[in-house]
Protein backbone atom coordinates (compact mmCIF):
# COMPACT_ATOMS: atom_id res chain seq x y z
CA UNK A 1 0.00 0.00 0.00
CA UNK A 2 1.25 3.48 -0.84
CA UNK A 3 0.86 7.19 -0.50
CA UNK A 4 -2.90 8.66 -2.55
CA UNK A 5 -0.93 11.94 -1.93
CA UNK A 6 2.20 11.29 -3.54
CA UNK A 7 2.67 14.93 -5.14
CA UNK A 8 6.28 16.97 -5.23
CA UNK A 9 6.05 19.76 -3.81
CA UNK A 10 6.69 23.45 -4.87
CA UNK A 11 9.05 23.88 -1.72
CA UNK A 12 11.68 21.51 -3.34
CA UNK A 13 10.93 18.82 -0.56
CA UNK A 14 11.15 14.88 -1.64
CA UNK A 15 7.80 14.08 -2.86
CA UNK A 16 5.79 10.78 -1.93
CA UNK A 17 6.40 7.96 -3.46
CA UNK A 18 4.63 4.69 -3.90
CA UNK A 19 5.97 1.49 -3.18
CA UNK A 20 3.85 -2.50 -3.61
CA UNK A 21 3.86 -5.35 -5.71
CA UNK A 22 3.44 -5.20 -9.13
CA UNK A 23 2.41 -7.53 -12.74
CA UNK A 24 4.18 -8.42 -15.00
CA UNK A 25 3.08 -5.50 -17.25
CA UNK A 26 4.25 -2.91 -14.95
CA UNK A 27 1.08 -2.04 -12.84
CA UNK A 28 0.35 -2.92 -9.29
CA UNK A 29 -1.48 -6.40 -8.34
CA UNK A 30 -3.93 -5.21 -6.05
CA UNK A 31 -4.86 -1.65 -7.79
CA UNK A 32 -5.48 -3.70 -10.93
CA UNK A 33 -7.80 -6.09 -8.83
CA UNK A 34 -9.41 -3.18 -6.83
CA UNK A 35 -9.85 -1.45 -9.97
CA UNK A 36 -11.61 -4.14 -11.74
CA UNK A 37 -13.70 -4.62 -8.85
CA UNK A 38 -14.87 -1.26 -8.91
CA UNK A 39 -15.34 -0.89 -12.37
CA UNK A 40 -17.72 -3.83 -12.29
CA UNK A 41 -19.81 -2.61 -9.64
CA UNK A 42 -19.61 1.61 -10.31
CA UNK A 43 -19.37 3.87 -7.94
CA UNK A 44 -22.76 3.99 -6.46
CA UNK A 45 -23.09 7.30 -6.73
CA UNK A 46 -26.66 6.99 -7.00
CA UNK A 47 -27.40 5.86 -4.21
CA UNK A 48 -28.00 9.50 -2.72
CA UNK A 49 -27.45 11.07 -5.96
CA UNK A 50 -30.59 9.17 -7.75
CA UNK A 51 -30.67 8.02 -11.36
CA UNK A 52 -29.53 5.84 -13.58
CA UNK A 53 -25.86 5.15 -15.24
CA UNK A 54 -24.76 6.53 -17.85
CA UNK A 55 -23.47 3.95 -20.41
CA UNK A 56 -20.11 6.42 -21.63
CA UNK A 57 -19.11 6.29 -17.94
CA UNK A 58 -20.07 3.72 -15.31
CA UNK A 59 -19.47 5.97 -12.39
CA UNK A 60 -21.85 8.59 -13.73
CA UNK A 61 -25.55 8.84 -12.65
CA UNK A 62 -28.25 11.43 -12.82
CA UNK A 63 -28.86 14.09 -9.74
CA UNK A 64 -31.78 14.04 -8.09
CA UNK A 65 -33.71 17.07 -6.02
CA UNK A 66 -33.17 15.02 -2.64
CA UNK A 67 -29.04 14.85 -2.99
CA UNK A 68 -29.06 16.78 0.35
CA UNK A 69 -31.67 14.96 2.25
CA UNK A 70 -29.61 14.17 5.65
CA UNK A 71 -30.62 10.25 6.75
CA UNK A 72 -31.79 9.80 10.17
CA UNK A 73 -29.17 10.37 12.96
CA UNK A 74 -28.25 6.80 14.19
CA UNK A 75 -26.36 8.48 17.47
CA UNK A 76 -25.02 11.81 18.86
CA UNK A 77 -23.57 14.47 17.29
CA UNK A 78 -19.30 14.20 17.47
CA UNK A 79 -18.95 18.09 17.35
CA UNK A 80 -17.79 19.39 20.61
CA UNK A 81 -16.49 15.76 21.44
CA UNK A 82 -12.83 15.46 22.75
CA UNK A 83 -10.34 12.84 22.78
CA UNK A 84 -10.04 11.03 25.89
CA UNK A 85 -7.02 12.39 27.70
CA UNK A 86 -3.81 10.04 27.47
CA UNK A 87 0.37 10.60 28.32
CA UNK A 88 0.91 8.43 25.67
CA UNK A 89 -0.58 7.97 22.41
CA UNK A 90 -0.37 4.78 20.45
CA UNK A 91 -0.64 4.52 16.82
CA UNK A 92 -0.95 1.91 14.03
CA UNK A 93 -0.36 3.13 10.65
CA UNK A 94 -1.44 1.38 6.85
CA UNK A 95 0.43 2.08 4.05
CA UNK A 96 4.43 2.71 4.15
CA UNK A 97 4.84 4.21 0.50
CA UNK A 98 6.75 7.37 0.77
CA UNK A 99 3.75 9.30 2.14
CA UNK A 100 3.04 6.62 5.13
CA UNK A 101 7.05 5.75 4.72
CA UNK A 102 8.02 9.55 5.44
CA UNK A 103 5.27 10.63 8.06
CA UNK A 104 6.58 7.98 10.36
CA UNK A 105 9.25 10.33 11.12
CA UNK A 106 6.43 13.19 12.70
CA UNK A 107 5.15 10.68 14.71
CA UNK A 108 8.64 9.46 15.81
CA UNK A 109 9.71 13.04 16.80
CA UNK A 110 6.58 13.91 18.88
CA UNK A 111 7.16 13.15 22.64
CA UNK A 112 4.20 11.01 24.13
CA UNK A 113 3.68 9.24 20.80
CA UNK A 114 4.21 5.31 20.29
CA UNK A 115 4.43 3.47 17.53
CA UNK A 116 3.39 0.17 18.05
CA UNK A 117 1.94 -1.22 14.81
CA UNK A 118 2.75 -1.01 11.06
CA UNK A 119 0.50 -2.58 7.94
CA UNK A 120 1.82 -2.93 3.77
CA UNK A 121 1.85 -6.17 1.70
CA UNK A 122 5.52 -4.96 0.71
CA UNK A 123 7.51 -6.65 3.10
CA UNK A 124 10.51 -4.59 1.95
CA UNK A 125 8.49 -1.58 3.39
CA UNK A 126 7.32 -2.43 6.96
CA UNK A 127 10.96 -3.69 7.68
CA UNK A 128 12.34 -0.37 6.59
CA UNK A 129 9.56 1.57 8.72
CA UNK A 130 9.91 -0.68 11.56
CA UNK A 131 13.67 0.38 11.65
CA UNK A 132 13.05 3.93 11.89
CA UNK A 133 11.03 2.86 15.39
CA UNK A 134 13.56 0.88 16.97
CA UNK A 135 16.26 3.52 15.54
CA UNK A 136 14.25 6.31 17.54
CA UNK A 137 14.33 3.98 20.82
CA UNK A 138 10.64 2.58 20.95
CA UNK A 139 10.02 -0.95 21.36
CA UNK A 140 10.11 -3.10 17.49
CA UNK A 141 6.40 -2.82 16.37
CA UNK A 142 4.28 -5.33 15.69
CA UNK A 143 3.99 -5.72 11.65
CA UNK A 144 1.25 -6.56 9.52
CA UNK A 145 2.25 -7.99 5.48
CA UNK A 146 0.02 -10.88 4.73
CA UNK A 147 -2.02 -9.79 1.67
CA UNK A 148 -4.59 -6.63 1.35
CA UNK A 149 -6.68 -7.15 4.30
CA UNK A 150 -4.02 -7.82 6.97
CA UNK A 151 -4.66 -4.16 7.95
CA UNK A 152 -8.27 -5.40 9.76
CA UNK A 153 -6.11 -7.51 12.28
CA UNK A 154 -4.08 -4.00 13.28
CA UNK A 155 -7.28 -2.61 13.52
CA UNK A 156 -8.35 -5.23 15.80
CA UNK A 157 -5.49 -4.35 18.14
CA UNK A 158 -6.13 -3.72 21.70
CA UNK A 159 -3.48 -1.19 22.14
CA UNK A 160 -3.83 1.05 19.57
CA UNK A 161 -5.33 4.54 20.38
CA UNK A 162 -5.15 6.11 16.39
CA UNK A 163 -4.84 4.61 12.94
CA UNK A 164 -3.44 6.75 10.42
CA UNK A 165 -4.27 5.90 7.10
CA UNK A 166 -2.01 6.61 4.05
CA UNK A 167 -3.18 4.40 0.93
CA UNK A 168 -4.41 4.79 -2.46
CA UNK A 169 -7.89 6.64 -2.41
CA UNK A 170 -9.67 3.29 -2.93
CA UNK A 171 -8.63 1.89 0.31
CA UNK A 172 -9.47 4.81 2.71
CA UNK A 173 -13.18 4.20 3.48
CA UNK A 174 -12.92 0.85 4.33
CA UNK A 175 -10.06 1.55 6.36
CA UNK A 176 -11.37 4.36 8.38
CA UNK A 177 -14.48 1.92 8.73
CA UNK A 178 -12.49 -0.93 10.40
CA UNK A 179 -10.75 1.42 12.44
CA UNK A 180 -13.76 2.86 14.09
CA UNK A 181 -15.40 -0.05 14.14
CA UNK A 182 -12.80 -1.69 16.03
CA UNK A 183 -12.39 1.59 18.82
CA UNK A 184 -9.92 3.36 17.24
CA UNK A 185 -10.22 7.03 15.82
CA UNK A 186 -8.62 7.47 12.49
CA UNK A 187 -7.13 10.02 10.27
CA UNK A 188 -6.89 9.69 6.63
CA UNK A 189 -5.61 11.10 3.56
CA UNK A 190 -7.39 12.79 1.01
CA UNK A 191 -9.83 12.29 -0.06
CA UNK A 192 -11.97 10.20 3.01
CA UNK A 193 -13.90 8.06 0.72
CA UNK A 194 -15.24 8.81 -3.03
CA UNK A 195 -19.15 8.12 -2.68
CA UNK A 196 -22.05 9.72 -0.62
CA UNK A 197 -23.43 6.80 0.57
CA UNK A 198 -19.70 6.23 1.84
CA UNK A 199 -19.75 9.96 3.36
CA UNK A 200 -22.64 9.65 5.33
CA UNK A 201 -21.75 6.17 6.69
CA UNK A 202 -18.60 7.37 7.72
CA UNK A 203 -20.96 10.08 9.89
CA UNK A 204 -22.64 7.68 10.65
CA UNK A 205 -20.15 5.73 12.20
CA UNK A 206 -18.46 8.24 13.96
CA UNK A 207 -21.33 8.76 15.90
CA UNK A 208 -22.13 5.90 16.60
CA UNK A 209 -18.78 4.15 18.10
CA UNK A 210 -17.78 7.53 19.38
CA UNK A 211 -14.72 7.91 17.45
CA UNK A 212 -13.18 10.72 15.64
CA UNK A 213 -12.77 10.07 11.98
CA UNK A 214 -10.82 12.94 10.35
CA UNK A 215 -9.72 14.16 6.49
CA UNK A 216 -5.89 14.82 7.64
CA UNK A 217 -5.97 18.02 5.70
CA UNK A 218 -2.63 19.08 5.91
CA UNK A 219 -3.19 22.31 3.75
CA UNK A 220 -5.38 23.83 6.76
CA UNK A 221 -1.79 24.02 9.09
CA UNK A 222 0.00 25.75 5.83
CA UNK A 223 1.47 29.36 7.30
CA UNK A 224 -0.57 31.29 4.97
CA UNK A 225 -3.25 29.76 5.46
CA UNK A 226 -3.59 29.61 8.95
CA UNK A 227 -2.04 33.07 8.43
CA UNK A 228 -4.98 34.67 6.40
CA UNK A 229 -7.34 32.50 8.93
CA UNK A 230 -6.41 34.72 12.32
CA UNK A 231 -6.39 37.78 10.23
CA UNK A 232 -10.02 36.90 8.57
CA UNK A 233 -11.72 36.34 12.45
CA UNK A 234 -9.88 39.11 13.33
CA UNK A 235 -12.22 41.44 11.37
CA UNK A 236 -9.25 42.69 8.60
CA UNK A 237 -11.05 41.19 5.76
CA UNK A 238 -14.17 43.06 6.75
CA UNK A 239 -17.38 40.60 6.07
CA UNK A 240 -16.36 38.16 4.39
CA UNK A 241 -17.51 37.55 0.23
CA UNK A 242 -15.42 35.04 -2.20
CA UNK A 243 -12.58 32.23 -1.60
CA UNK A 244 -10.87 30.13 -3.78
CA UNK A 245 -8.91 27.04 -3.45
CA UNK A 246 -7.49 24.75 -5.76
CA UNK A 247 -5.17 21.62 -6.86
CA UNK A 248 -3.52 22.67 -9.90
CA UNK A 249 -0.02 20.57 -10.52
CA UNK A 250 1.06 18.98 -13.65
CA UNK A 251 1.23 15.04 -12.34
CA UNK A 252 1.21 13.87 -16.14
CA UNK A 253 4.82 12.65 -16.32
CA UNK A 254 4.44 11.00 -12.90
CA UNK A 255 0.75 9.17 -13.58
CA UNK A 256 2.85 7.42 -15.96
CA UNK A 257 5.59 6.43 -14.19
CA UNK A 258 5.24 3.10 -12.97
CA UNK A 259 7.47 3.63 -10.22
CA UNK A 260 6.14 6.59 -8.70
CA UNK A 261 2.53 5.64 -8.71
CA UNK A 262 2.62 2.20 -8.53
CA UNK A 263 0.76 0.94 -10.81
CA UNK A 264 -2.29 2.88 -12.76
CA UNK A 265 -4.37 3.64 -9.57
CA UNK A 266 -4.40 7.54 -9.66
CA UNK A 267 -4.64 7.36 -13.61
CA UNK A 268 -7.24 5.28 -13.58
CA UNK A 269 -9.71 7.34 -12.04
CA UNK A 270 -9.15 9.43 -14.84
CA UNK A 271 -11.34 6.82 -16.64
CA UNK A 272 -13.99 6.71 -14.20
CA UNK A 273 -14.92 10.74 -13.06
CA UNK A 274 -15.25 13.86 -15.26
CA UNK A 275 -15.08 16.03 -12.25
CA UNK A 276 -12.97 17.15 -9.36
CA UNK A 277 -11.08 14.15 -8.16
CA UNK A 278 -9.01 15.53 -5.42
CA UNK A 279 -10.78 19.07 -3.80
CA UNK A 280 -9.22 19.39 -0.57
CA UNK A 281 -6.44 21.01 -0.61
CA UNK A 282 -8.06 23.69 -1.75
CA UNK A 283 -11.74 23.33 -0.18
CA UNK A 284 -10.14 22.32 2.99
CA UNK A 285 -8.79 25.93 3.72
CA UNK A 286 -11.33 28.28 2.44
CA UNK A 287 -13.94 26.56 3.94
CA UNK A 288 -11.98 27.17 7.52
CA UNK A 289 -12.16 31.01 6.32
CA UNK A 290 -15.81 30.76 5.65
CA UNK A 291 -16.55 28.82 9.12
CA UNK A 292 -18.12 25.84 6.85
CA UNK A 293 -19.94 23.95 9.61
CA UNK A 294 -19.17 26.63 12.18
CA UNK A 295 -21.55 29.36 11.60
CA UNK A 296 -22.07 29.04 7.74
CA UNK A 297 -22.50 25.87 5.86
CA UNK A 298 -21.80 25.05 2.11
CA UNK A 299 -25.66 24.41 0.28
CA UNK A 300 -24.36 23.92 -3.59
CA UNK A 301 -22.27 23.17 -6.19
CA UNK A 302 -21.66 24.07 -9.79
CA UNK A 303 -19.39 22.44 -11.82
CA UNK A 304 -17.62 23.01 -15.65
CA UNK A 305 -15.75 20.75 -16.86
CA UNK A 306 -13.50 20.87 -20.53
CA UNK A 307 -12.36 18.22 -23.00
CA UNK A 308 -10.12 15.19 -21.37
CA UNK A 309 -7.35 15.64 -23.56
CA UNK A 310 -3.94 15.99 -21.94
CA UNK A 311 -3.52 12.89 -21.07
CA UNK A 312 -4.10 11.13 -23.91
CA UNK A 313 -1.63 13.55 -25.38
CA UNK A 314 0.95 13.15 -23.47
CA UNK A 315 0.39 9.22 -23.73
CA UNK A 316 1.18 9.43 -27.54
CA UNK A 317 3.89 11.67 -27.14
CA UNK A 318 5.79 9.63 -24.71
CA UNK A 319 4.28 6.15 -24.36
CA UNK A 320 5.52 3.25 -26.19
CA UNK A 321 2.79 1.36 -28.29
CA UNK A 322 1.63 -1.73 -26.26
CA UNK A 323 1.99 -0.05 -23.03
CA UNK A 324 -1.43 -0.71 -20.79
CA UNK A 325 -1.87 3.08 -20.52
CA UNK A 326 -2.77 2.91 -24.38
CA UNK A 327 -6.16 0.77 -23.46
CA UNK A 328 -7.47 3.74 -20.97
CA UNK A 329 -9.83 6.02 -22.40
CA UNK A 330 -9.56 9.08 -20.58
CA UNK A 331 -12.55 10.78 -19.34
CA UNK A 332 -11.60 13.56 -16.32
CA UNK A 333 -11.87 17.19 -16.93
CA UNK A 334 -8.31 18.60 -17.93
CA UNK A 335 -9.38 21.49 -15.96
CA UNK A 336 -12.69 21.18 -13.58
CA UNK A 337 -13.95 25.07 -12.20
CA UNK A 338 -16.49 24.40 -9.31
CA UNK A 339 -18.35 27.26 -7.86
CA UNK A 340 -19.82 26.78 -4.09
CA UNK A 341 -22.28 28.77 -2.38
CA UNK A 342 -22.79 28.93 0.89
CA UNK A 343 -25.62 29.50 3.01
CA UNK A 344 -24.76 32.92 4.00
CA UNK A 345 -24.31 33.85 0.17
CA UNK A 346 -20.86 33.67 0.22
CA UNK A 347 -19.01 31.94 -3.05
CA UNK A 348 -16.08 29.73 -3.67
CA UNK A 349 -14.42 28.62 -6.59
CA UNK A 350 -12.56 25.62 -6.53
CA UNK A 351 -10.37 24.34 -9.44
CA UNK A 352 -8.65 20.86 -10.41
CA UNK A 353 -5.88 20.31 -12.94
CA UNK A 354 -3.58 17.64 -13.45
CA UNK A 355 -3.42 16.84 -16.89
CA UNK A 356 -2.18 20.24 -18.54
CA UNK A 357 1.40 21.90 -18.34
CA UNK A 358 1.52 24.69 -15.64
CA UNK A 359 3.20 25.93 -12.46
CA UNK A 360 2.11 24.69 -8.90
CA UNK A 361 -1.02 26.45 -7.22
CA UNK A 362 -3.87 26.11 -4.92
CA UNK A 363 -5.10 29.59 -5.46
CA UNK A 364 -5.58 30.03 -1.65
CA UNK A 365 -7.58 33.93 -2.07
CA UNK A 366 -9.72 34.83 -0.18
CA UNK A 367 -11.94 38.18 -0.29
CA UNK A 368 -14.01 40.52 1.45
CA UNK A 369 -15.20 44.04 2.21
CA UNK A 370 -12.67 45.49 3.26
CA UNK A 371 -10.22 43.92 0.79
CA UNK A 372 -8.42 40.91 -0.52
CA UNK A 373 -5.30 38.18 -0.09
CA UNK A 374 -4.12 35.90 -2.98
CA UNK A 375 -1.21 33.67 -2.80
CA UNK A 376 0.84 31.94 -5.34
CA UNK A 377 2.80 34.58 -5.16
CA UNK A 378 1.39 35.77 -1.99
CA UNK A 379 0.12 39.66 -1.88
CA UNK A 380 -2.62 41.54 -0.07
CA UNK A 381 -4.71 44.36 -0.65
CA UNK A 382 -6.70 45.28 2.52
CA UNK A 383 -8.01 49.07 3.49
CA UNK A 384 -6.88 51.26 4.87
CA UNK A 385 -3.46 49.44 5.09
CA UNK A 386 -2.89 49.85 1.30
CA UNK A 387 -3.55 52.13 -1.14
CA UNK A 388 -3.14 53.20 -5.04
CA UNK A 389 -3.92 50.02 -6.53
CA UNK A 390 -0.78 48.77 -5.48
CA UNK A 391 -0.48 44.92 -3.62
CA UNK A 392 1.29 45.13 -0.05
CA UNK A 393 3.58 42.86 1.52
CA UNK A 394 2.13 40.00 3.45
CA UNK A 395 4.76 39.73 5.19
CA UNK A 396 3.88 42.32 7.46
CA UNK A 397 1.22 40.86 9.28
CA UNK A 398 3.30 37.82 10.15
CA UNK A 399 4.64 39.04 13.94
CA UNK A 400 0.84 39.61 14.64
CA UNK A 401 -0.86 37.04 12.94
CA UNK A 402 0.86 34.07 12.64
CA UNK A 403 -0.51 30.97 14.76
CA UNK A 404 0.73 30.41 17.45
CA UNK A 405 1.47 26.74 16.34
CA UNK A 406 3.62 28.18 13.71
CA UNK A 407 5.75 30.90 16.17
CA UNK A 408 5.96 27.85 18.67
CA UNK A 409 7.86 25.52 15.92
CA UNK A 410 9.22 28.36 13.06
CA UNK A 411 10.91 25.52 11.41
CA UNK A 412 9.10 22.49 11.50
CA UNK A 413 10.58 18.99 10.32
CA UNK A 414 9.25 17.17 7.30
CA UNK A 415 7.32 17.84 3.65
CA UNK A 416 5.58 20.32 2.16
CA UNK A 417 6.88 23.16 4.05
CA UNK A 418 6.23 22.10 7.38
CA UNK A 419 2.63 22.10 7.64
CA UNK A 420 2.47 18.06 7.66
CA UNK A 421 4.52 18.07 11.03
CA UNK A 422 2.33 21.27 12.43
CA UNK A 423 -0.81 18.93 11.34
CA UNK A 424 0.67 15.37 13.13
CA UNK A 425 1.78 18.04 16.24
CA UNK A 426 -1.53 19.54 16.59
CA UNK A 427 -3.17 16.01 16.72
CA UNK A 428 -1.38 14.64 18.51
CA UNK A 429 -1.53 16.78 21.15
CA UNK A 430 -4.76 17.55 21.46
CA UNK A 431 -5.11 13.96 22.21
CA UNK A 432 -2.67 14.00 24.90
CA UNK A 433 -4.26 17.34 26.32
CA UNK A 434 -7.76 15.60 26.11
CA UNK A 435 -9.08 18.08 23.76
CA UNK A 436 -11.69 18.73 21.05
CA UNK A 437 -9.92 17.94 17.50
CA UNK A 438 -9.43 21.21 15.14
CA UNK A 439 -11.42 19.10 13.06
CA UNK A 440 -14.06 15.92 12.67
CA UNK A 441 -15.95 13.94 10.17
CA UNK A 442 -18.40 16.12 9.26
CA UNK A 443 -15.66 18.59 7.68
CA UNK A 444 -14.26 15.70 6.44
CA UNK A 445 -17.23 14.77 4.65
CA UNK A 446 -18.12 18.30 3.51
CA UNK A 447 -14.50 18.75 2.05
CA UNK A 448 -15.10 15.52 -0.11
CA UNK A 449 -18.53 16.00 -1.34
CA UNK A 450 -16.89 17.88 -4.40
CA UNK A 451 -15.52 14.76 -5.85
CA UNK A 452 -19.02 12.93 -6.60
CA UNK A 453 -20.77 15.90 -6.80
CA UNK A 454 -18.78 17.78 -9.35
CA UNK A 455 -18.75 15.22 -11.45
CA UNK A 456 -22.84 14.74 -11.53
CA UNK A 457 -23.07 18.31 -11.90
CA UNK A 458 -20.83 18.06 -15.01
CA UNK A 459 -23.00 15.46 -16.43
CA UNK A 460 -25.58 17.60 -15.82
CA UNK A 461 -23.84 20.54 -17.91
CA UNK A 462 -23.36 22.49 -15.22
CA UNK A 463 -26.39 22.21 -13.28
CA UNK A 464 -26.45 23.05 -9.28
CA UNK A 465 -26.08 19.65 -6.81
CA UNK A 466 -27.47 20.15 -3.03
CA UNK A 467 -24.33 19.52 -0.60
CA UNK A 468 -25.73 17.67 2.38
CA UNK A 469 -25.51 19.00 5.68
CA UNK A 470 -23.40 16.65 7.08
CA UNK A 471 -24.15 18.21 10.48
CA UNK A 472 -28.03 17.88 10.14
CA UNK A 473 -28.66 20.94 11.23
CA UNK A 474 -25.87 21.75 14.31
CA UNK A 475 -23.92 23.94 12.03
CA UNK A 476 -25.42 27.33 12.52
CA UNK A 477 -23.49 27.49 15.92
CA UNK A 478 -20.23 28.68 15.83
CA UNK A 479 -17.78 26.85 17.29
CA UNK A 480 -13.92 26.68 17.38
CA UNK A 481 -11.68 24.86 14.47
CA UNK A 482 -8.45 25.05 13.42
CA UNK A 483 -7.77 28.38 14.45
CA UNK A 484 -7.11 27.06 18.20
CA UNK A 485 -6.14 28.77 21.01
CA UNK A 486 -2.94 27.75 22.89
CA UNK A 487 -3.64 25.16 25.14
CA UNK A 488 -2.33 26.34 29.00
CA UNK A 489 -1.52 22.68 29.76
């Protein structure tokens, strides 16, 4: 099992890998197996979409008025809910490809955090992350390698506290599933699970066994962002109006590298979704802005999608004939635009490309009355600190605004920037500290939504899809999130 966020990084750090067994032909054994298994049975995104298939894509089906229609609540709400309080945490992680492979090392450098359990078919892989343990002076965990569902006897574990959760995207719900339903609360990499019926059971679930189950969003802990957060509660924004978030990196030459993803898994769900396959990086942040689920909640989406091209360009430019890639018929969006509206009015504009040429973004702007901040480069424009049309310096604002996560460790071990280790810190201790998480699975589910839902509403040309309210109604109280005071113990 391997990294689903194995992306370089614009910062120049190493960028996750994937590492399992593979066919003869070059892709991975179990994604080809998963991926026939889901192609035979779709996605079931009807099954709180409504409708029927549509024959040019089996994952596609037909929206229908009651998208949004929340279930019955099968047990208490998890907002407010806090870890129980523990000296030491314990945690099992699946999946030891360079993303699981290289965040073994946060967890290693956190004090109070134990290691005791490791899960991936390659051999070659638990071995090497079970050395990093004993190398950082915890007892030789116990290791988990026989075939794809070894990782539901780790689960089963009576001394594990957390499962983190770091394989390709077709793995994560039932993952996070056995984990909660075996008393553990789980964090997982994006995205939680691809399917509304999967969203809601996840809720579902959390409630009901009384375990956190969280998107580990590392893009919320980014400096900026939690940066532009402090400054947007803080009133400098004025009332807030427009966000936008995005994943925009050219992953072409790497979806066809066999050894980076292993195997066609992240390609192949090019052949499966027209719309935005991977939204949280970018929904993940501006939804913190917009207190999504604290105070405002997100009601719609509209989605655009153009012509699946790239790929299959690149392919002939670079591909051999007879390589397996040249049996995919590509059907993603090259570039998906999303608009989001909130209940409060507000708008966001999410955007997904990884199949054209261009330079690393996620957008990250946000907008209001009293001015604006985009990043990528970074600049502001807020009154009456700037004038004559002319951006300011972000910069500025950092001795005031920065998080006090980020002024506590100003160079943070790790990937992409730092924010991964400010993500596994902040976890981590608010289990230790007994605390309320920054975030739960209702965010979770919100920030995933897109992925189905785009793609309906681009089968739909366009039209609007109802976001459920994950929440059922709880999220017109505000309520703290990532933007956390400093604990006093």
């Amino acid at each position: 099992m391997h990294d689903e966020n194995a992306t370089p990084t614009p910062d120049g750090t190493t960028p996750d890998a994937t590492a399992e067994g593979t066919t003869g032909d070059g892709h991975s054994r179990r994604a080809v197996l998963r991926t026939a298994g889901i192609a035979g049975a779709g996605l079931g995104l009807g099954t709180f979409a409504g409708g029927t298939a549509h024959a040019d894509a089996p994952a596609a089906a037909a929206a229908a008025p009651d998208t949004a229609k929340a279930p019955a609540r099968k047990g208490a709400t998890m907002i407010g809910v806090p870890f129980e309080r523990r000296s030491t945490v314990r945690v099992g992680i699946i999946g030891l490809g360079n993303r699981g492979g290289s965040m073994i090392d946060l967890f290693l450098a956190i004090p109070g955090v134990r290691v005791v359990a490791l899960c991936d078919p390659v051999k070659e892989k638990t071995a090497a992350a079970a050395k990093k343990v004993t190398a950082a002076g915890q007892p030789a965990p116990a290791t988990y390698t026989k075939g794809e569902h070894d990782y539901e006897n780790l689960c089963k574990r009576q001394d594990i506290d957390f499962v983190y959760v770091a394989t390709p995207w077709d793995f994560h719900f039932d993952m996070a599933k056995s984990a909660m339903l075996n008393g553990k609360h789980v964090g997982v990499e994006c995205p939680i699970a691809l399917r509304l019926d999967e969203l809601w059971e996840l809720v579902d679930l959390s409630e009901r066994t009384r375990k956190h189950c969280m998107q580990l969003e590392n893009c919320c802990y980014g400096k900026n962002e939690m940066r532009v957060l402090r400054m947007a509660h803080a009133g400098k924004f004025g009332d807030l109006l427009h966000a936008a978030g995005a994943y925009n990196h050219d992953l072409r030459g790497l979806m066809f590298d066999p050894d980076y993803y292993e195997g066609p898994w992240r390609r192949l769900w090019h052949t499966r979704l027209r719309g935005d396959l991977y939204p949280n990086h970018g929904f993940g942040p501006t939804a913190n802005y917009m207190d999504v689920n604290r105070g405002d909640r997100v009601t719609h989406i509209s989605s655009f999608g153009t012509p699946a091209l790239g790929l299959a360009e690149y392919r002939k430019e670079h591909m051999p004939a007879g390589d397996p890639s040249w049996k995919e018929t590509y059907i993603e969006s090259d570039r998906t635009i999303s608009l989001v509206q909130t209940a409060k009015g507000r708008v966001i504009r999410l955007e997904h490309d990884v199949s054209t040429p261009h330079p690393y973004s996620r957008i990250n702007s946000l907008g209001g009355t009293r001015g604006v901040f985009e990043d990528y480069p970074e600049r502001i424009y807020i009154e009456p600190d700037h004038t004559n049309d002319e951006w300011g310096d972000f910069g500025k604002y950092a001795a005031e605004f920065d998080h006090w996560l980020w002024k506590e460790h100003s160079n943070p071990p790790g990937g992409h920037g730092g924010m991964d280790y400010i993500m596994i810190f902040r976890l981590m201790q608010t289990m230790q500290l007994g605390l309320v998480p920054d975030f739960d699975v209702y965010d979770a589910a919100t920030w995933t939504a897109p992925v189905p839902l785009s793609h309906l509403s681009i089968k739909a040309k366009g039209a609007p899809q109802a976001i459920p309210d994950f929440t059922r109604g709880l999220w017109k109280k505000a309520r703290p999130g990532v933007d956390s005071e400093k604990p006093k113990a």
